[in-house]
Protein backbone atom coordinates (compact mmCIF):
# COMPACT_ATOMS: atom_id res chain seq x y z
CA UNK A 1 0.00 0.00 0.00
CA UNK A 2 1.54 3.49 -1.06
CA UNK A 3 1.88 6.03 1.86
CA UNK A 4 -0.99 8.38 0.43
CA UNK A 5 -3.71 5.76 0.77
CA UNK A 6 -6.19 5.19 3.37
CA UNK A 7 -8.52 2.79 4.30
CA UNK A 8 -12.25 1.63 4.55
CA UNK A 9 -14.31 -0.75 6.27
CA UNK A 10 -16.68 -2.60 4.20
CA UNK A 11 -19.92 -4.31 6.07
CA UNK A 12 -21.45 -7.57 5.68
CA UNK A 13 -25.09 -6.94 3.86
CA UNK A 14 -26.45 -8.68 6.69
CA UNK A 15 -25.75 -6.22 9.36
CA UNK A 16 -28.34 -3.81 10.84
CA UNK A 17 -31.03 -2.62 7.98
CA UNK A 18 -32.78 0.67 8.79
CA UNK A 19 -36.30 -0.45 8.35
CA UNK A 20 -38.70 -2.38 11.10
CA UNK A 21 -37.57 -6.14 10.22
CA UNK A 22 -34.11 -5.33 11.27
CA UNK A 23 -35.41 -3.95 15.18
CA UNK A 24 -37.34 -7.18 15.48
CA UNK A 25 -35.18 -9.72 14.42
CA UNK A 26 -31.53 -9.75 15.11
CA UNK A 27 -28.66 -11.46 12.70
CA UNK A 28 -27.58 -14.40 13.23
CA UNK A 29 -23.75 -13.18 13.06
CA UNK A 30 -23.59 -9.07 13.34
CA UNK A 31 -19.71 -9.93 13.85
CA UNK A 32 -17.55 -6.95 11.66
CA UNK A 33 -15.29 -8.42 9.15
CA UNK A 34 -12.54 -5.86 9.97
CA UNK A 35 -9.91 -7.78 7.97
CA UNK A 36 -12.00 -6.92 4.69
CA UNK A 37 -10.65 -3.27 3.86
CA UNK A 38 -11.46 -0.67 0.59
CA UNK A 39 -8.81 1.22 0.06
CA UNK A 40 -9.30 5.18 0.04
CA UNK A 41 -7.50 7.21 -1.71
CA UNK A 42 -7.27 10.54 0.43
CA UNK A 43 -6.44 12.94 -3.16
CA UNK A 44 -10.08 11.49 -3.64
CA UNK A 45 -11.46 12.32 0.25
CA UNK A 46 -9.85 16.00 0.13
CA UNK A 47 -6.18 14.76 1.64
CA UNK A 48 -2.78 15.49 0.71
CA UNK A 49 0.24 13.29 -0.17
CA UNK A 50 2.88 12.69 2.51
CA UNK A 51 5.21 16.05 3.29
CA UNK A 52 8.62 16.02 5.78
CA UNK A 53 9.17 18.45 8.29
CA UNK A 54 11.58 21.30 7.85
CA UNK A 55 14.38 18.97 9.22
CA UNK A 56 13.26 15.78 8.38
CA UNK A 57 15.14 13.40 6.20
CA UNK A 58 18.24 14.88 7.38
CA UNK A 59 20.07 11.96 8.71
CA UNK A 60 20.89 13.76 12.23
CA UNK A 61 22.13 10.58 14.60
CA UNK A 62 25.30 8.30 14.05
CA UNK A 63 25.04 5.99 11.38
CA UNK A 64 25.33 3.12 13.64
CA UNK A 65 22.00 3.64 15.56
CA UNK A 66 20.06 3.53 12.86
CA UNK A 67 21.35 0.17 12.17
CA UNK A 68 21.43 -1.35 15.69
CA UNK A 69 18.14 0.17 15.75
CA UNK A 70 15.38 -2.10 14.49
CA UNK A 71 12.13 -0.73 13.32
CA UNK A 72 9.33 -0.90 10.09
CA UNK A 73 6.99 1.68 8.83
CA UNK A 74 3.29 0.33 8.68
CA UNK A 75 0.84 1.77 6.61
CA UNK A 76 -2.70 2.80 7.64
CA UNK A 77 -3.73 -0.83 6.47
CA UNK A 78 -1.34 -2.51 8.42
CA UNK A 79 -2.20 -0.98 12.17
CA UNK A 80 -6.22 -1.76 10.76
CA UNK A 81 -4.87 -5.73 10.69
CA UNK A 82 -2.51 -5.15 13.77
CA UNK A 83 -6.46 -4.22 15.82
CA UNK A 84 -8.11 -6.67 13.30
CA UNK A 85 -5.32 -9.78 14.89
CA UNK A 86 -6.13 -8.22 18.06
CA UNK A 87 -9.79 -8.01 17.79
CA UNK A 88 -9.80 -11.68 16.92
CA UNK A 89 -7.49 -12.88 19.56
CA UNK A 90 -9.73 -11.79 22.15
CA UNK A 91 -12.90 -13.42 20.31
CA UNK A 92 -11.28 -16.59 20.53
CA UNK A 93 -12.09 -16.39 23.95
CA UNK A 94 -15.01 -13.85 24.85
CA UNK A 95 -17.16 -14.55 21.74
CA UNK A 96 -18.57 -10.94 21.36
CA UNK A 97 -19.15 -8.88 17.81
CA UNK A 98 -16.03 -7.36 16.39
CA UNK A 99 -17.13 -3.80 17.31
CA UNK A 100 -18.28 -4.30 20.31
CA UNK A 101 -14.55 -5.63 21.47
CA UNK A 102 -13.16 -3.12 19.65
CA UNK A 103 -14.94 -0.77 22.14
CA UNK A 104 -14.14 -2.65 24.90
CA UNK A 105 -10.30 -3.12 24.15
CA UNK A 106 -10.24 0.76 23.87
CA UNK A 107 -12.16 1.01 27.28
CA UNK A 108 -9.05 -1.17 28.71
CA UNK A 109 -6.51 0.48 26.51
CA UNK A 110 -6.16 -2.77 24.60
CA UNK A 111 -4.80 -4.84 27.01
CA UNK A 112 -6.07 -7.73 26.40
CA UNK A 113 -5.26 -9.92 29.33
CA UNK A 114 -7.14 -7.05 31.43
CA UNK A 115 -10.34 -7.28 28.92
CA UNK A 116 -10.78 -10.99 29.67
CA UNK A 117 -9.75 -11.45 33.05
CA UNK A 118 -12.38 -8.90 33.89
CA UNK A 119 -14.10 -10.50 31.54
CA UNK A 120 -14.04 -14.20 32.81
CA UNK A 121 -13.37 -13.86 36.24
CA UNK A 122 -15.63 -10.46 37.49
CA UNK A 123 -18.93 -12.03 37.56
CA UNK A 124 -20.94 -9.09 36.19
CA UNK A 125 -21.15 -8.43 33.20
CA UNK A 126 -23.65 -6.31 33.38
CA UNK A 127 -21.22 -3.72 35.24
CA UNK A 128 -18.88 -4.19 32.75
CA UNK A 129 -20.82 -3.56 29.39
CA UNK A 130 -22.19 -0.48 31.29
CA UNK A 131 -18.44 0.78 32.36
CA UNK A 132 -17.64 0.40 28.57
CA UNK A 133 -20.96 1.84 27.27
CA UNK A 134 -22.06 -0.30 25.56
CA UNK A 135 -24.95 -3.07 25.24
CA UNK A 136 -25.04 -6.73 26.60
CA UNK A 137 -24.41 -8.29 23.33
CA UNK A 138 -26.45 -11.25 24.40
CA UNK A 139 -29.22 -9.66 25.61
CA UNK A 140 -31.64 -8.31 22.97
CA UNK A 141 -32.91 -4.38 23.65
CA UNK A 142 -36.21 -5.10 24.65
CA UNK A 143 -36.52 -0.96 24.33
CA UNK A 144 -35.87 -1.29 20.92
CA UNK A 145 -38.65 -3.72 20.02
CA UNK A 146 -41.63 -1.18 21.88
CA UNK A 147 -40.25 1.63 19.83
CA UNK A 148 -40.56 -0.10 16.23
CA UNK A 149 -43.40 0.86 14.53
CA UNK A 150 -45.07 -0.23 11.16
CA UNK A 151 -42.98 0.68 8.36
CA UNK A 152 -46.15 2.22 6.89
CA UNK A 153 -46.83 4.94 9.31
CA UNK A 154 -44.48 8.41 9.30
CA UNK A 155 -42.85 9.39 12.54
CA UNK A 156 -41.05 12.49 13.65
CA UNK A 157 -37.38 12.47 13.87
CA UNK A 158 -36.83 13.82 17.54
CA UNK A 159 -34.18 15.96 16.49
CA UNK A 160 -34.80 17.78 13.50
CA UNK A 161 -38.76 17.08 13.59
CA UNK A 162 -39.82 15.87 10.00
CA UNK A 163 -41.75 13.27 9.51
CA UNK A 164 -40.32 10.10 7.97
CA UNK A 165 -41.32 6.31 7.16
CA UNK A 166 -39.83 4.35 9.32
CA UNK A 167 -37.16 2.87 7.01
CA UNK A 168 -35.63 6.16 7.05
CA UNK A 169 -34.67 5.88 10.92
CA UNK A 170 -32.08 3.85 12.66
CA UNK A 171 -30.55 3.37 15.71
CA UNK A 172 -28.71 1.89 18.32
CA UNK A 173 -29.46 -0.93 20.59
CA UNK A 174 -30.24 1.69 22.83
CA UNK A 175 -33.63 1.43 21.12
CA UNK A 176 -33.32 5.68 20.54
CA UNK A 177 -34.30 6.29 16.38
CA UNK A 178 -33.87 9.40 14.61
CA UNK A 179 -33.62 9.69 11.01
CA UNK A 180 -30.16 9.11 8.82
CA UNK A 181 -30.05 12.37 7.98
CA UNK A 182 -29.59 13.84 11.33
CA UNK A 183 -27.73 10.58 12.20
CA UNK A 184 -24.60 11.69 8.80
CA UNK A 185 -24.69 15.21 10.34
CA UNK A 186 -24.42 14.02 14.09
CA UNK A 187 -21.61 12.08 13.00
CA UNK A 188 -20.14 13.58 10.99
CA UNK A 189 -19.88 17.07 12.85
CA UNK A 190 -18.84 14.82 16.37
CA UNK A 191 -16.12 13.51 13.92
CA UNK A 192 -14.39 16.54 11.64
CA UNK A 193 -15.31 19.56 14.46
CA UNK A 194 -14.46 17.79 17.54
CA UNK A 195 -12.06 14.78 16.64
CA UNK A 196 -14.55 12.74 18.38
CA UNK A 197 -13.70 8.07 17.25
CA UNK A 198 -14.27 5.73 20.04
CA UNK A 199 -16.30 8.02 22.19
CA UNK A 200 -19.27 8.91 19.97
CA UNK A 201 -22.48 8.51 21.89
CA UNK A 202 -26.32 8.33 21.40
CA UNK A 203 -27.44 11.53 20.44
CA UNK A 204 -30.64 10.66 22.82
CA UNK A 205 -30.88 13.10 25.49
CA UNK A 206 -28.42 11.25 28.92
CA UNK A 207 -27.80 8.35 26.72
CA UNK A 208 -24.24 6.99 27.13
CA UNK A 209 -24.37 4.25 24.93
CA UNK A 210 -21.19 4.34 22.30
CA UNK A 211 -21.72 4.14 18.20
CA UNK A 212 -20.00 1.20 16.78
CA UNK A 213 -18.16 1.46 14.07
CA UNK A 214 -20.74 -0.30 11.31
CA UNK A 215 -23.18 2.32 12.10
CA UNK A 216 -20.73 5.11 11.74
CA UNK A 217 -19.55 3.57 8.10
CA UNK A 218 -22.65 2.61 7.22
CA UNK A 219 -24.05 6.12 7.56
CA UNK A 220 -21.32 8.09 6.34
CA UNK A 221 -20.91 8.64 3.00
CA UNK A 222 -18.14 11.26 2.72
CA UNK A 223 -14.70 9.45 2.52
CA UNK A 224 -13.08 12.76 4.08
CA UNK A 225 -14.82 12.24 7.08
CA UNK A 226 -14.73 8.47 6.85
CA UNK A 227 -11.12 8.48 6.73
CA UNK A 228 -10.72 11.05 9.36
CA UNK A 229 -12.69 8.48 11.80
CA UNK A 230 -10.83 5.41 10.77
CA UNK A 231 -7.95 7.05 11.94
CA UNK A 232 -9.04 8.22 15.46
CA UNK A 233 -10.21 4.74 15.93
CA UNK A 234 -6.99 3.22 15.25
CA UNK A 235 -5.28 6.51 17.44
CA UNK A 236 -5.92 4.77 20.77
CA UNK A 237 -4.62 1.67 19.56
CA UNK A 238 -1.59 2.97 18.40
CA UNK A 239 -1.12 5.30 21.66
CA UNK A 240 -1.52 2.15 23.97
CA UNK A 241 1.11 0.30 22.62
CA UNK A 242 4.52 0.91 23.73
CA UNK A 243 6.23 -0.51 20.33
CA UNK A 244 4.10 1.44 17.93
CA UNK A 245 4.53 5.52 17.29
CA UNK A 246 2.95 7.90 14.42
CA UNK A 247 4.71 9.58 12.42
CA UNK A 248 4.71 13.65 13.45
CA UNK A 249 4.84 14.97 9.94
CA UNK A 250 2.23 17.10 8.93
CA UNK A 251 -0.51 14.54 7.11
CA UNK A 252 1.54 11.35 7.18
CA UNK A 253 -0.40 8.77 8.69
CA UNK A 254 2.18 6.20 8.63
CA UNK A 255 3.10 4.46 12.38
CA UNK A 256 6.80 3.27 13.19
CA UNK A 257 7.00 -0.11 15.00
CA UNK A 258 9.84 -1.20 16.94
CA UNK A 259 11.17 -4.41 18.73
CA UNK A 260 11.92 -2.38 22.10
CA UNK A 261 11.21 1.23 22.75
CA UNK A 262 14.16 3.50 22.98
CA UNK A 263 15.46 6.93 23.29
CA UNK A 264 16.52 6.17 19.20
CA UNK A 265 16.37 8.09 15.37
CA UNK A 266 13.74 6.41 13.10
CA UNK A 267 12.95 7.15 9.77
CA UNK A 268 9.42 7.11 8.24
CA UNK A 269 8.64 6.44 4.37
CA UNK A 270 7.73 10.38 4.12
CA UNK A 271 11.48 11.04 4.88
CA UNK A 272 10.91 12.21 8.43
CA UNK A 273 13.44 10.86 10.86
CA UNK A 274 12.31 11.46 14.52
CA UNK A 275 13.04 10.46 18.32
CA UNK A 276 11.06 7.61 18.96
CA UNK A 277 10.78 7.84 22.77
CA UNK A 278 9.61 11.87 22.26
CA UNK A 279 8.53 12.22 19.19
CA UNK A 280 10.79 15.41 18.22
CA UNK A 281 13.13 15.28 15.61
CA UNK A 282 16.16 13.39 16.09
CA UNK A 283 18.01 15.75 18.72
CA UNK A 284 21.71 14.19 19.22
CA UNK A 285 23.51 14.71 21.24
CA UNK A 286 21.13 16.26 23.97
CA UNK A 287 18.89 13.73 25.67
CA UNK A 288 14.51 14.14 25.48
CA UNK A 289 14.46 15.44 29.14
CA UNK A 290 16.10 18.27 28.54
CA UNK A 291 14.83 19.49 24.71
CA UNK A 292 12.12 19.09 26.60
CA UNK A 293 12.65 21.50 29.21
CA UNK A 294 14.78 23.74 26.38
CA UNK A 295 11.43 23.87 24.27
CA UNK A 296 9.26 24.55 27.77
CA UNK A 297 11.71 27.29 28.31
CA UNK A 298 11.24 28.87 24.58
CA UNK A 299 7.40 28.28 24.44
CA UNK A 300 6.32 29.76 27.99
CA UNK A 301 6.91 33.54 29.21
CA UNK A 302 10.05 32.78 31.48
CA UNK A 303 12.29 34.77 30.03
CA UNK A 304 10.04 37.59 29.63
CA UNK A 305 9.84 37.34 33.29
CA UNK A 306 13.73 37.43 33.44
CA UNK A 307 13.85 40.22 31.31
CA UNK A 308 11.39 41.95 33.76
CA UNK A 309 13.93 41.01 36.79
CA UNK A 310 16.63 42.51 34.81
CA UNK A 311 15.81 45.85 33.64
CA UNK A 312 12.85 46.59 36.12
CA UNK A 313 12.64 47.17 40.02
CA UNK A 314 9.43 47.02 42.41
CA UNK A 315 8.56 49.67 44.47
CA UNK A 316 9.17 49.07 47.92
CA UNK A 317 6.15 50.62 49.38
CA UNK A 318 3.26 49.32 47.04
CA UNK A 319 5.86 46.66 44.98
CA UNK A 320 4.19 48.17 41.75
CA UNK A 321 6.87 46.97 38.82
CA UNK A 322 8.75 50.25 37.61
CA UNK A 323 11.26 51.02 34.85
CA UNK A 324 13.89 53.45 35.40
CA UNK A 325 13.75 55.92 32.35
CA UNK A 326 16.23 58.30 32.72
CA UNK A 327 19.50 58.67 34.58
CA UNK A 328 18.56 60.68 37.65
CA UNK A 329 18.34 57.49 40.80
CA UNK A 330 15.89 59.42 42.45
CA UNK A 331 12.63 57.63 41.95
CA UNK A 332 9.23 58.47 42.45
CA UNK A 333 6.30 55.52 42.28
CA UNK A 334 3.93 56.58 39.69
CA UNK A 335 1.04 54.72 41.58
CA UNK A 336 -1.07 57.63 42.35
CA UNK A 337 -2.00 55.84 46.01
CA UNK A 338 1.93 55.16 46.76
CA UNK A 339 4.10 57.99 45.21
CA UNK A 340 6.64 56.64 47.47
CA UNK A 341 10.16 58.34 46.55
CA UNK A 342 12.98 56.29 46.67
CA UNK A 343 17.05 55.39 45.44
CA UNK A 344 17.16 53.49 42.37
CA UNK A 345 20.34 51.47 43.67
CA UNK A 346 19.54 50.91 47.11
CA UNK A 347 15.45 50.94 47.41
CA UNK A 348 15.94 52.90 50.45
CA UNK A 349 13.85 55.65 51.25
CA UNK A 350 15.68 58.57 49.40
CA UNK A 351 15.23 60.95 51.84
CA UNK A 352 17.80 59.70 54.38
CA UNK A 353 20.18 60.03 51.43
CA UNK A 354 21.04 63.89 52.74
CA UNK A 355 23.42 65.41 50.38
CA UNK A 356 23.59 62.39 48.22
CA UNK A 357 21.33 63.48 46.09
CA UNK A 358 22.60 61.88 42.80
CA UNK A 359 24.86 59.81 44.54
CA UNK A 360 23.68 56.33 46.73
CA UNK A 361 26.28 56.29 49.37
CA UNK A 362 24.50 53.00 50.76
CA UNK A 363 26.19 50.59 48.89
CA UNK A 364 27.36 47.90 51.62
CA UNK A 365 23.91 47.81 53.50
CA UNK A 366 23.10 44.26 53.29
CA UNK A 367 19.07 45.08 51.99
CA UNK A 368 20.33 47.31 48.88
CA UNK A 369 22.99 44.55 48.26
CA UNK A 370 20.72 41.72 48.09
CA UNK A 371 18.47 43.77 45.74
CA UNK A 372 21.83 44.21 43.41
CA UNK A 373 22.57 40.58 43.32
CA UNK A 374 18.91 39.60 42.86
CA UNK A 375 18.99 41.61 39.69
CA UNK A 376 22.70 40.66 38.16
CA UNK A 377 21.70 37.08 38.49
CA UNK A 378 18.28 38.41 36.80
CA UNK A 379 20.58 39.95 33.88
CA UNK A 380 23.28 37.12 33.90
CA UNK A 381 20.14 34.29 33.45
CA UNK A 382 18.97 36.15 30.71
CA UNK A 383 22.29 36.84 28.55
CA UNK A 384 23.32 33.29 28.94
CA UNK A 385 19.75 32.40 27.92
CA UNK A 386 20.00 34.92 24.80
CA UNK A 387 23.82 33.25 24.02
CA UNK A 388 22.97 30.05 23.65
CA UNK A 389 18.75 30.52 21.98
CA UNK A 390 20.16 33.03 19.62
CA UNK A 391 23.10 30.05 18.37
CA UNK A 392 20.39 27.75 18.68
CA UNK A 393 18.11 29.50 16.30
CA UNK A 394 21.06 30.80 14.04
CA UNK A 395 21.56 26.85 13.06
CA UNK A 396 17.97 26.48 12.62
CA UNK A 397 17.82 28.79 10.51
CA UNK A 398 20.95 28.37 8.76
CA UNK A 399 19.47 24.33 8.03
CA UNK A 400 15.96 25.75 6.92
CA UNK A 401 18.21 27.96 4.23
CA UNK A 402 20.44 24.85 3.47
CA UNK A 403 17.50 22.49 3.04
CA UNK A 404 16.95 24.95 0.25
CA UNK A 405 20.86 24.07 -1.62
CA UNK A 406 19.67 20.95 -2.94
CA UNK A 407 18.06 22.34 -5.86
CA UNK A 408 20.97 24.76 -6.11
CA UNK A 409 23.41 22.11 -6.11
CA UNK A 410 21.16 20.13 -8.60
CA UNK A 411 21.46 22.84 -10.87
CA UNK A 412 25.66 23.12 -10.23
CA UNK A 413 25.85 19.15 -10.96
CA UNK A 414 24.24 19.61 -14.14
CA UNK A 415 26.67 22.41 -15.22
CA UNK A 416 29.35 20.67 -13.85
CA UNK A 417 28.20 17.80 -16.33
CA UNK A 418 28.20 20.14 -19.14
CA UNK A 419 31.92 20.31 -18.32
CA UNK A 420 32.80 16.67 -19.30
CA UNK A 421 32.60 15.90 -15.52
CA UNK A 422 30.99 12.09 -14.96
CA UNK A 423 27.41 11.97 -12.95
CA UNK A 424 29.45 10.35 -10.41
CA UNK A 425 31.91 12.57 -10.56
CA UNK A 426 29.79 15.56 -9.50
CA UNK A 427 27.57 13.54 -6.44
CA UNK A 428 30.53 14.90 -3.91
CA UNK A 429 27.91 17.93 -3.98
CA UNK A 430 24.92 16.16 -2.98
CA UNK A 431 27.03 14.52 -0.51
CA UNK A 432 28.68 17.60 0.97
CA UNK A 433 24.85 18.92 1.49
CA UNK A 434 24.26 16.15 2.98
CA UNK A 435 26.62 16.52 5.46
CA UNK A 436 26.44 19.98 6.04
CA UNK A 437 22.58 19.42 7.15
CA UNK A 438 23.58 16.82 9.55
CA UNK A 439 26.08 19.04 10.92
CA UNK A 440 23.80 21.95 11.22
CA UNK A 441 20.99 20.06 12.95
CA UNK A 442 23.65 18.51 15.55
CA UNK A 443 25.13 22.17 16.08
CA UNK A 444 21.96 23.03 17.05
CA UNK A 445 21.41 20.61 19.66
CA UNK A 446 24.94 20.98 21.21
CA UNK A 447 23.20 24.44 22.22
CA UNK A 448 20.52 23.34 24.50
CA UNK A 449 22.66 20.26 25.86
CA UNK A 450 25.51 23.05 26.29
CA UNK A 451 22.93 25.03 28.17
CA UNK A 452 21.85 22.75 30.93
CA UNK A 453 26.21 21.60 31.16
CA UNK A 454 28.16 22.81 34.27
CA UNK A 455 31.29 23.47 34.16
CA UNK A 456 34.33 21.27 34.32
CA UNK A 457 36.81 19.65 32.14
CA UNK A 458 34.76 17.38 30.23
CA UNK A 459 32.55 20.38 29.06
CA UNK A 460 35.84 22.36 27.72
CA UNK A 461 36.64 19.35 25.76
CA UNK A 462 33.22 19.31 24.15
CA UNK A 463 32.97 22.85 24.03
CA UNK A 464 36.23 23.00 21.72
CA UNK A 465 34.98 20.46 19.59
CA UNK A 466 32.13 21.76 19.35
CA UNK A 467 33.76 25.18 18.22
CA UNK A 468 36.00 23.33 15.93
CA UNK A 469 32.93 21.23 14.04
CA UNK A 470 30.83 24.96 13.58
CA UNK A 471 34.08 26.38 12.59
CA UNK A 472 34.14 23.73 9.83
CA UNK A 473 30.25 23.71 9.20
CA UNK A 474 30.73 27.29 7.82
CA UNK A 475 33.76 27.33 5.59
CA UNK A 476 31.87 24.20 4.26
CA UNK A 477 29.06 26.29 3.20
CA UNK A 478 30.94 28.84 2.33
CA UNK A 479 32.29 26.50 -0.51
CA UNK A 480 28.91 25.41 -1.65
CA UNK A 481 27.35 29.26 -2.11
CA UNK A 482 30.07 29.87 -4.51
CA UNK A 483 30.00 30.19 -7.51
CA UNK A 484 31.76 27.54 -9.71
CA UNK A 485 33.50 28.62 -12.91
CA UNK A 486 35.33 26.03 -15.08
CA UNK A 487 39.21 27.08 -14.16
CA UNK A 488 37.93 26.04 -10.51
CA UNK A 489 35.90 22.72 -11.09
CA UNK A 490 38.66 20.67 -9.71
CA UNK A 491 40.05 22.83 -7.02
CA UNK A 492 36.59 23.66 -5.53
CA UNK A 493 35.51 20.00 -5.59
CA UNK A 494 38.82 18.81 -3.98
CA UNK A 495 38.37 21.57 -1.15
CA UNK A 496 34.20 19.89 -0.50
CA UNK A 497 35.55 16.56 -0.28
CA UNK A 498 38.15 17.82 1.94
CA UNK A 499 36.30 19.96 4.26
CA UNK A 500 32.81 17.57 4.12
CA UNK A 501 35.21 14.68 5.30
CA UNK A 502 36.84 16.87 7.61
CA UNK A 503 33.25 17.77 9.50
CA UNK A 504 31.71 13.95 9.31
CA UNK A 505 35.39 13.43 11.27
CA UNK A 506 34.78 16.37 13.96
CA UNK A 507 30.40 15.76 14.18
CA UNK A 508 31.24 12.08 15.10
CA UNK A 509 34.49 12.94 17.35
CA UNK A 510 31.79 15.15 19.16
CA UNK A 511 29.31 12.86 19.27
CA UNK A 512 31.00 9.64 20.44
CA UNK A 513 32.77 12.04 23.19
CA UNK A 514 29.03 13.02 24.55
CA UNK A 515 27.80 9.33 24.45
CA UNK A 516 30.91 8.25 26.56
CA UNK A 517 29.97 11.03 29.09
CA UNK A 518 27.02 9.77 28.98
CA UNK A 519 28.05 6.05 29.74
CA UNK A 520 30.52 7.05 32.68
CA UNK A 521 28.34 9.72 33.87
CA UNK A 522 31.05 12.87 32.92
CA UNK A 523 28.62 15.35 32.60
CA UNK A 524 26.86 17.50 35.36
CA UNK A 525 23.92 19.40 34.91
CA UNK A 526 22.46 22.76 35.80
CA UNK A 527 18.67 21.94 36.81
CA UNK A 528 16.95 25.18 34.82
């Protein structure tokens, strides 16, 4: 199956008919065939093809893990069969309808030891069908049999109020009708406006019974909004199990399973290679704890509040915040029930200054010292915050721009060609691009774990490598930005090979020297 197509249940003709016959007599097997699937194309439902992130495909981590590190990329019709083996597995032992397992394997997260212990060895059933929502399956709805009516005589749908035949309603085993219009728009506006799968209810007024999925397929007839439920559905199943994680790129609905779940760089089929234990692009050599404290940091207001500490002061009377705008230290609260007047450096009353008018004389008074320190390590916070996010966002952007070379270089190779140069003679560009974006992307990591490093000798060493691997980064795209003319073809491309080799040498020196820290616990940390 290609990565742009979706998926469709298709129903046994047997299942639930919306007329009277089906609310008096029940099938003799309403089981879902969930291992029968249409394929959906989603350029067909509205969809778009598969896109990678801005640095996805970039081939960030050591070679190495990606080999030691075992994983496949499962389509959309794949997971379905992963839930459809599961589905069955349980059946073998419980006996219920396919949907109605499904429901309950989502109500237990799909563990499926937990489903039939309960199960088997609870003694109520009763409790458990109503925990899960759902209907005895063995048990007809004796509700549902008073409420059927001839087929001959028009009712009124209780939500929108027409009048119908009763063919035109359906329902659950609830026994609650309305018609199939109402029932499409229910649906359909639980589904595409509030991302609602496995926890559709009854639209019935305090009814808590759950839709199953034949009656949301069978009512739906927009594939957009079919394939938007087919993948809520399998959303829970995928977010229960440990071994199985979607991909994060924009519209790519592919999952990546692995044999043991790590802290390790997978790749999907849409080109996006990403952390599986967070999710985040591949983020050597920093660890997912702290990115994710780094991105915490850049997302919330805490360094607006430094910058606050920094280049503000409260008043001491009414502790209004106050910003001093000129260079006079006398101060005078603007808070028209304070107007307290005090020093700027001290915070003292400014009165007792005397003939110190422009001068604080108070410097070694323990109160107006610890109000100075407060506010240099304010300032100091916040400059080594700006050092290291403005690097940090300088490679970013620097990648975004570099991401960008390949058709540049595309259009170098085939002038190079024109220069009786081989097609293998001129890859060493795509190569050095290559390179440069792996080096960019694990520059701009070596920020945030540089961020959260204390001091000692182990962070000098990586700090010079580090220096020496950026150093390299940008004469190598320096050399890739230039122009090429033909006096230069073979001096240029011996100085890339040079300088690309020279920076796959330096990223993994840097790399390997981190991941030994790691493994005899070198590195201290600053806890932000």
């Amino acid at each position: 199956m290609d990565s742009d197509e979706g998926y469709n249940y298709e129903y046994d003709d047997e299942e639930e008919e919306c007329s009277e016959d089906s609310a008096e007599e029940e099938p003799e097997d309403d089981t879902l065939e969930l291992g029968e699937v249409e394929l959906v194309d989603p350029a067909e439902a509205g969809g778009e093809r598969d896109v990678c992130g801005e640095t996805g495909g970039s081939g960030l981590g050591p070679g190495h893990d990606e080999e030691d590190y075992r994983f496949e990329v499962l389509t959309a019709e794949q997971i379905l069969q992963h839930m459809v083996e599961c589905i069955r597995e349980v059946n073998e032992v419980i006996q219920n309808p396919a949907t109605i397992t499904r429901i309950l394997l989502s109500h237990f997260n799909w563990d499926k030891e937990k489903l039939m212990e309960r199960q088997y060895f609870d003694g109520n059933l009763e409790k458990l069908f109503s925990e899960c929502h759902v209907i005895n399956p063995s048990k007809k709805s004796r509700t549902r049999q008073m409420n059927t009516r001839s087929s001959a005589q028009d009712m009124p749908c209780q939500i929108c109020y027409l009048n119908y035949p009763n063919s035109y309603f359906t329902g659950l085993e609830c026994g609650h009708k309305f018609c199939m219009q109402c029932w499409s728009e229910y649906l359909t506006t639980k589904i595409i406006e509030e991302g609602m799968g496995q926890t559709i209810s009854c639209p019935a007024h305090s009814c808590d019974i759950l839709v199953d999925d034949n009656t949301v397929m069978r009512l739906i007839t927009d594939s957009k909004v079919k394939l938007k439920y087919q993948h809520l559905i399998t959303n829970s199943f995928v977010e229960c199990n440990r071994l199985l994680k979607w991909c994060p790129a924009p519209d790519c609905h592919h999952v990546v399973k692995v044999q043991y779940p790590d802290a390790k760089p997978v790749r999907c089929k849409c080109g996006r290679q990403f952390c599986f234990n967070c999710g985040e692009n591949w983020h050597d050599p920093v660890k997912c704890k702290w990115l994710r404290k780094w991105i915490k940091k850049c997302d919330d207001d805490s360094e607006t509040s430094n910058w606050i500490a920094a280049n503000t002061k409260e008043c001491p009377k009414c502790h209004v915040t106050i910003e001093k705008d000129g260079g006079c230290n006398h101060m005078v609260c603007r808070n028209q029930n304070c107007k307290a007047e005090f020093c700027w450096v001290c915070l003292g009353p400014w009165e007792p200054h005397g003939s110190a008018w422009y001068n604080c004389n108070r410097y070694n008074e323990d109160d107006a010292k610890a109000a100075r320190d407060a506010q240099e390590r304010s300032r100091a916070a916040l400059q080594r915050y700006l050092f290291y996010c403005n690097r940090y966002m300088n490679h970013m952007q620097s990648l975004r721009f570099e991401h960008k070379l390949y058709a540049q270089v595309k259009q170098k190779m085939e002038e190079m060609q024109q220069h009786n140069m081989s097609w293998i003679e001129v890859q060493f560009l795509k190569k050095a691009v290559d390179v440069l974006c792996q080096c960019r992307a694990t520059l701009m990591y070596t920020y945030v774990f540089a961020f959260y490093l204390k001091k000692n000798n182990q962070s000098i060493i990586f700090e010079n490598n580090q220096a020496d691997l950026e150093n390299a980064t940008e004469v190598l795209s320096g050399y890739l930005e230039r122009d090429i003319s033909q006096d230069s073809l073979q001096d240029i491309k011996q100085k890339v090979q040079d300088k690309y080799r020279y920076c796959e040498s330096r990223r993994r020196v840097l790399l390997q020297h981190v991941h030994e820290g790691y493994e005899k616990d070198l590195w201290e940390y600053i806890e932000d």
